[in-house]
PDB file of N, CA and C in Angstrom:
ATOM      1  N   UNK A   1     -47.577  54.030-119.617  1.00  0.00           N
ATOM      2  CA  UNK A   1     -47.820  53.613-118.260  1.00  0.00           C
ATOM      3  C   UNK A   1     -49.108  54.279-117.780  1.00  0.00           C
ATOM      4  N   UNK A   2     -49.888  53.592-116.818  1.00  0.00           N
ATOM      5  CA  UNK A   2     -50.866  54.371-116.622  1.00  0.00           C
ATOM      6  C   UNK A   2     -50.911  53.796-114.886  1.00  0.00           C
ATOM      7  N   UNK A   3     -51.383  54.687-113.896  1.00  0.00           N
ATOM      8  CA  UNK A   3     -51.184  54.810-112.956  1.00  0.00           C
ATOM      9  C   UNK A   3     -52.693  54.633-112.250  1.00  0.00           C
ATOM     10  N   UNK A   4     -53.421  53.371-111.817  1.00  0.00           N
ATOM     11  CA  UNK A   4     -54.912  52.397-111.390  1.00  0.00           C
ATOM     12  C   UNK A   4     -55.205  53.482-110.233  1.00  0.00           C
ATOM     13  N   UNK A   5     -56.321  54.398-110.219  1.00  0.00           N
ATOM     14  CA  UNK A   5     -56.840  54.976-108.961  1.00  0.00           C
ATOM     15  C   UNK A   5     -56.290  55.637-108.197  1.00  0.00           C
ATOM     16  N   UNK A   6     -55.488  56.659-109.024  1.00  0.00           N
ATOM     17  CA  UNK A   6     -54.336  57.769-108.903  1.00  0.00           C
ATOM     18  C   UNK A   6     -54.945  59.364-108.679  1.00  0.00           C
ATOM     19  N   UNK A   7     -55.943  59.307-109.208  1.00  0.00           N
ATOM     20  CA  UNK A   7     -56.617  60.975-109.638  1.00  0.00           C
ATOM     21  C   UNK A   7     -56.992  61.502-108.131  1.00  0.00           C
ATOM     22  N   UNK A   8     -56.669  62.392-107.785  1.00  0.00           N
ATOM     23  CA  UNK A   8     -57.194  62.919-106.380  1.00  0.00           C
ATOM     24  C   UNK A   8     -58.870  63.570-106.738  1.00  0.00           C
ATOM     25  N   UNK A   9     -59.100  63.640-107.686  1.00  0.00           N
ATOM     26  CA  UNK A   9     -60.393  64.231-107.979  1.00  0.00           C
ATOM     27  C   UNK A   9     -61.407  63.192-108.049  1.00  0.00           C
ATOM     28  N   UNK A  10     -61.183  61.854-109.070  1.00  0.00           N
ATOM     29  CA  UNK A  10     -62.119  61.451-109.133  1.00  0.00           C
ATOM     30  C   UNK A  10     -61.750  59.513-108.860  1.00  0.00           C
ATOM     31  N   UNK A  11     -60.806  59.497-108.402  1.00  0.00           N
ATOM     32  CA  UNK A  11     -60.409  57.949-107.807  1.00  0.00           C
ATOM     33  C   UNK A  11     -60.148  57.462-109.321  1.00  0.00           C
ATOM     34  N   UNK A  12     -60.082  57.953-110.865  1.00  0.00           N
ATOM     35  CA  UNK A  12     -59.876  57.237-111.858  1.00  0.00           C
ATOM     36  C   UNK A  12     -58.666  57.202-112.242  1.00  0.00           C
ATOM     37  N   UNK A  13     -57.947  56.603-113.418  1.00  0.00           N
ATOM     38  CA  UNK A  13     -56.581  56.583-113.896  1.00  0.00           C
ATOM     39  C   UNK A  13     -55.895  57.664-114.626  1.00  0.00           C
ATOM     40  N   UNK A  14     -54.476  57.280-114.263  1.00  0.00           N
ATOM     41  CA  UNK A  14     -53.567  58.585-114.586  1.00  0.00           C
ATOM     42  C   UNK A  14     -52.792  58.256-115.387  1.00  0.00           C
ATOM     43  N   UNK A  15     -52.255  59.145-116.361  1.00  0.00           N
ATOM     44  CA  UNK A  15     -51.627  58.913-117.685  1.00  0.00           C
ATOM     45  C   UNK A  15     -50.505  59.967-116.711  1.00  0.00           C
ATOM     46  N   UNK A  16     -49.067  59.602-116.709  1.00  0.00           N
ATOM     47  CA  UNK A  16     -47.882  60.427-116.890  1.00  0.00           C
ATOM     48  C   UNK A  16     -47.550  61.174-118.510  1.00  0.00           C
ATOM     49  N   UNK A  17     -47.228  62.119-118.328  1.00  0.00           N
ATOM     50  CA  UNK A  17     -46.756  62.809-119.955  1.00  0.00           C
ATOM     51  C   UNK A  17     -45.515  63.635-119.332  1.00  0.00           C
ATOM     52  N   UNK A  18     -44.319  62.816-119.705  1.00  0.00           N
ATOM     53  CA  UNK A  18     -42.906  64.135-119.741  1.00  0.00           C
ATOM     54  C   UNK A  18     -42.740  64.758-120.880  1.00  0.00           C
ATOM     55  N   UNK A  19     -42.637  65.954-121.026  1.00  0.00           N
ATOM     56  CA  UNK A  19     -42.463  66.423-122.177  1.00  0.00           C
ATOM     57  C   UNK A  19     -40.902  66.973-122.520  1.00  0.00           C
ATOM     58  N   UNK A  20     -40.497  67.847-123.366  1.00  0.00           N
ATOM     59  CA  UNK A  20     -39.600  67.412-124.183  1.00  0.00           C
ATOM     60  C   UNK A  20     -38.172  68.093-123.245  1.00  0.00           C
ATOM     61  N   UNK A  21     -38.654  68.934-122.042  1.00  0.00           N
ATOM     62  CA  UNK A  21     -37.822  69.596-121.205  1.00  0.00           C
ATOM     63  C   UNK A  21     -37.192  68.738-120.160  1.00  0.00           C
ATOM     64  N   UNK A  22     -38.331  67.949-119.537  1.00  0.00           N
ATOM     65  CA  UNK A  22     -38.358  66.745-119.156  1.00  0.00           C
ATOM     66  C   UNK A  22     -39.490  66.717-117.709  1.00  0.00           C
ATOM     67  N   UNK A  23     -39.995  67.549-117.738  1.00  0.00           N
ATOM     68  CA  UNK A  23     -41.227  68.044-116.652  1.00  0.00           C
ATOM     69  C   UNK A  23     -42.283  67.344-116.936  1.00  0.00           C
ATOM     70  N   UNK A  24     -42.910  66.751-115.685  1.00  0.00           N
ATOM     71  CA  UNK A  24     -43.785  65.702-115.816  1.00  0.00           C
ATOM     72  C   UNK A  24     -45.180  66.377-115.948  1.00  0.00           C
ATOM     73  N   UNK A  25     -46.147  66.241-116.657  1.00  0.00           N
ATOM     74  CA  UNK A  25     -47.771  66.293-116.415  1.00  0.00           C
ATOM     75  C   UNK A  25     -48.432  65.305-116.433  1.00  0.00           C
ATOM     76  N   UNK A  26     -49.426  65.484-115.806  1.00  0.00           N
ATOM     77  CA  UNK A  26     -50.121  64.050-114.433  1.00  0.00           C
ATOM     78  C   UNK A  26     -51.350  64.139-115.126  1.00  0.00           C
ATOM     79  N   UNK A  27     -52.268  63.606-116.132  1.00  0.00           N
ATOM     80  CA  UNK A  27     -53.298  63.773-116.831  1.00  0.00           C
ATOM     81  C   UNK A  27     -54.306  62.294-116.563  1.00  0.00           C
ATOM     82  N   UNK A  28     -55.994  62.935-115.760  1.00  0.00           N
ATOM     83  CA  UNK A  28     -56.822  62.209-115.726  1.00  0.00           C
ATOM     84  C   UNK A  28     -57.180  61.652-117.070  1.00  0.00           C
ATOM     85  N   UNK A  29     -57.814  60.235-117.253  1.00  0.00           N
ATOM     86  CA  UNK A  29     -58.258  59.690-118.297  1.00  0.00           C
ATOM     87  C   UNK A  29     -59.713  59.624-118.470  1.00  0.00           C
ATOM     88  N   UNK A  30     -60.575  60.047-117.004  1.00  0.00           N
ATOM     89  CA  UNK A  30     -62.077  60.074-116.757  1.00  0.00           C
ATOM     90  C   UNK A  30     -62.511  61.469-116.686  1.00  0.00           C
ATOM     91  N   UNK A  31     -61.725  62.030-115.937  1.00  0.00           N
ATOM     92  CA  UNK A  31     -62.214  63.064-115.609  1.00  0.00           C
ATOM     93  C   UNK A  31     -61.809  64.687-116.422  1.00  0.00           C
ATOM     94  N   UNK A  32     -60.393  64.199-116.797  1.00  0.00           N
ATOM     95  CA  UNK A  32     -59.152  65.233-117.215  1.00  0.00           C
ATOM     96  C   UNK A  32     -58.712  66.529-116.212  1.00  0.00           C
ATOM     97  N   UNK A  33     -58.409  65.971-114.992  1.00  0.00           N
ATOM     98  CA  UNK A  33     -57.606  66.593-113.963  1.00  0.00           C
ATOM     99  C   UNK A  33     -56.267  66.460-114.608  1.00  0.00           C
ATOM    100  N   UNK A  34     -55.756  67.633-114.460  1.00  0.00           N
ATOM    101  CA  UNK A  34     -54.326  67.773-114.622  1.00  0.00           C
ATOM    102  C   UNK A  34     -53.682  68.797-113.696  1.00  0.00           C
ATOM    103  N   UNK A  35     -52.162  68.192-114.031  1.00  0.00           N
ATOM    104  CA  UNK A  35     -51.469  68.291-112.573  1.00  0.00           C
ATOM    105  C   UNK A  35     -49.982  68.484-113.134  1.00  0.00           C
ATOM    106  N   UNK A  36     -49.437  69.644-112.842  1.00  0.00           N
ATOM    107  CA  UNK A  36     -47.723  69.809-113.789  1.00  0.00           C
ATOM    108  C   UNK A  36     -46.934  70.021-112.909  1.00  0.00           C
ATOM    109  N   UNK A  37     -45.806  68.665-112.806  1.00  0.00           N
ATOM    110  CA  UNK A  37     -44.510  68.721-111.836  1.00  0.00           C
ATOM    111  C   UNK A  37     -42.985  69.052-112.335  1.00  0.00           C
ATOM    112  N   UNK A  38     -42.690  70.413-112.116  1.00  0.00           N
ATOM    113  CA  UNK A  38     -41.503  70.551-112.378  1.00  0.00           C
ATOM    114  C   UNK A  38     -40.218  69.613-112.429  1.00  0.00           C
ATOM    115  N   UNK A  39     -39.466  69.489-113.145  1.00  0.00           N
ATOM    116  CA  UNK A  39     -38.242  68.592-113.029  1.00  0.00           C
ATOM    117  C   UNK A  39     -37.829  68.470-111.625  1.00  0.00           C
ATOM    118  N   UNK A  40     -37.344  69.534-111.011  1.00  0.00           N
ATOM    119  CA  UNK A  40     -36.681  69.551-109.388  1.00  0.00           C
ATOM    120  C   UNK A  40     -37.228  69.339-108.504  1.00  0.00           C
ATOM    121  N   UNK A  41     -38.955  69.251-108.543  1.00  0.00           N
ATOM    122  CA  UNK A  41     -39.925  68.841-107.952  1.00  0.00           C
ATOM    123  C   UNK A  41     -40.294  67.264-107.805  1.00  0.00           C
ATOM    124  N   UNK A  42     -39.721  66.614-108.858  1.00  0.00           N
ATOM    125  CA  UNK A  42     -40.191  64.835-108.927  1.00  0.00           C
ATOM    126  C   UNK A  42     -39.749  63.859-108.321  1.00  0.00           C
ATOM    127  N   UNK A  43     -40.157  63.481-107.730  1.00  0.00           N
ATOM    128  CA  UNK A  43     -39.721  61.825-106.522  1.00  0.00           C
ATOM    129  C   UNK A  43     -38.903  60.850-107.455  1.00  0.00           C
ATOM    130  N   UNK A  44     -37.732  60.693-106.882  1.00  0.00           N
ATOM    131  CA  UNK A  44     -36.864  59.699-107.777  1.00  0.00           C
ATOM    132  C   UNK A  44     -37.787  58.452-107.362  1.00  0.00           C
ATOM    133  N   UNK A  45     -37.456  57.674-108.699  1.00  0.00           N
ATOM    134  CA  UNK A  45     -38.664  56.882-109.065  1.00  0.00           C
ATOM    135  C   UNK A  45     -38.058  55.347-108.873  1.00  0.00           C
ATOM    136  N   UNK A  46     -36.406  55.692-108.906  1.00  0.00           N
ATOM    137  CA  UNK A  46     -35.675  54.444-108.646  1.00  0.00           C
ATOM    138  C   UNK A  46     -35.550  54.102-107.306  1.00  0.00           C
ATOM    139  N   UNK A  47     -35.691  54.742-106.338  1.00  0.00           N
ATOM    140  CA  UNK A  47     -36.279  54.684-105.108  1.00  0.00           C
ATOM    141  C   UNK A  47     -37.621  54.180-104.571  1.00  0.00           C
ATOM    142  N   UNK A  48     -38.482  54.272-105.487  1.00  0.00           N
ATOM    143  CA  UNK A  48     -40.181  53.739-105.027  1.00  0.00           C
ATOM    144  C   UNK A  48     -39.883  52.586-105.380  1.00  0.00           C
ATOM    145  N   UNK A  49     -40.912  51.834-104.410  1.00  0.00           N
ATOM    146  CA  UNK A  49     -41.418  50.848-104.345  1.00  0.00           C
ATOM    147  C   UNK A  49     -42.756  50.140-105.755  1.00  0.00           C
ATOM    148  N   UNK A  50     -42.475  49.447-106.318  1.00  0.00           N
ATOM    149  CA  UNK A  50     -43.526  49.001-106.811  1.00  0.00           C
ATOM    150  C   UNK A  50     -44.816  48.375-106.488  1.00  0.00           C
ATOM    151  N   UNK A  51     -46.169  49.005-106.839  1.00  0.00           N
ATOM    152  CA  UNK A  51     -47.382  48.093-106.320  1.00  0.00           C
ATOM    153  C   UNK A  51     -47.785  47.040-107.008  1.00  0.00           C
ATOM    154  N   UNK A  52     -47.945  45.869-106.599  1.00  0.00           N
ATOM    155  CA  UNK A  52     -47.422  45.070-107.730  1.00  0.00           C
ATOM    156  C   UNK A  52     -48.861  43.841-106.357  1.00  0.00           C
ATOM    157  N   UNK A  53     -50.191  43.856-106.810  1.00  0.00           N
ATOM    158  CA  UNK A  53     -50.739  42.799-106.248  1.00  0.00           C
ATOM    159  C   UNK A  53     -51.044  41.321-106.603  1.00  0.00           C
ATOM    160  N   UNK A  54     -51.843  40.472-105.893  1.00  0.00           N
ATOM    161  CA  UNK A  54     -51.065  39.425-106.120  1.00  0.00           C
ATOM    162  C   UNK A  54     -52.678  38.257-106.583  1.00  0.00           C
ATOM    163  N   UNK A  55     -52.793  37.997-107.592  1.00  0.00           N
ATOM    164  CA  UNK A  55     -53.581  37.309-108.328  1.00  0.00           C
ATOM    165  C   UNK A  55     -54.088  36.162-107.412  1.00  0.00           C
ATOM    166  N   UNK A  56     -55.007  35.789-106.805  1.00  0.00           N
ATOM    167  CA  UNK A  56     -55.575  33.817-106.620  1.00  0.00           C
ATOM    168  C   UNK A  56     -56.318  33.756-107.357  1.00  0.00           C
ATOM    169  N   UNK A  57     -56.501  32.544-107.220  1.00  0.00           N
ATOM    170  CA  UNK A  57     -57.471  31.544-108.225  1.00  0.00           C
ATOM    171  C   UNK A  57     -58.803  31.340-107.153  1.00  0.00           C
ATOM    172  N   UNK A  58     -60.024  31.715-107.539  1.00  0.00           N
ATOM    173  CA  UNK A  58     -60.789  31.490-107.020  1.00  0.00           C
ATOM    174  C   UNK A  58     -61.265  30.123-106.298  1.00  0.00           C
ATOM    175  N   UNK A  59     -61.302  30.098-105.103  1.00  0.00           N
ATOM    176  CA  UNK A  59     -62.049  27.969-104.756  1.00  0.00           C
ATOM    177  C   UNK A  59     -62.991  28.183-104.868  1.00  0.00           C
TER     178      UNK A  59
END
């Protein structure tokens, strides 16, 4: 999954990485800002909303 204009540093994309404890790290793909969220710390995710925009066809 990668997360479109997520990075607080540099407006570029974010890679999620849980690792094997289950604690999330938040890793830039432009810049390599990183960012480590404890398990008890993480926003239930089944609760968010999806951003999900919406394609036209050019006239």
């Amino acid at each position: 999954m990668l997360l479109i204009k997520a990075c607080p540093r540099c407006q570029g994309d974010v890679t999620p990485i849980v690792d094997f404890e289950g604690d999330l790290q938040l890793s830039c793909v432009q810049c390599g800002y990183s960012k480590y969220v404890p398990r008890g710390r993480r926003p239930d995710l089944a609760e968010a909303k999806p951003v999900v925009g919406t394609l036209r066809r050019a006239s």
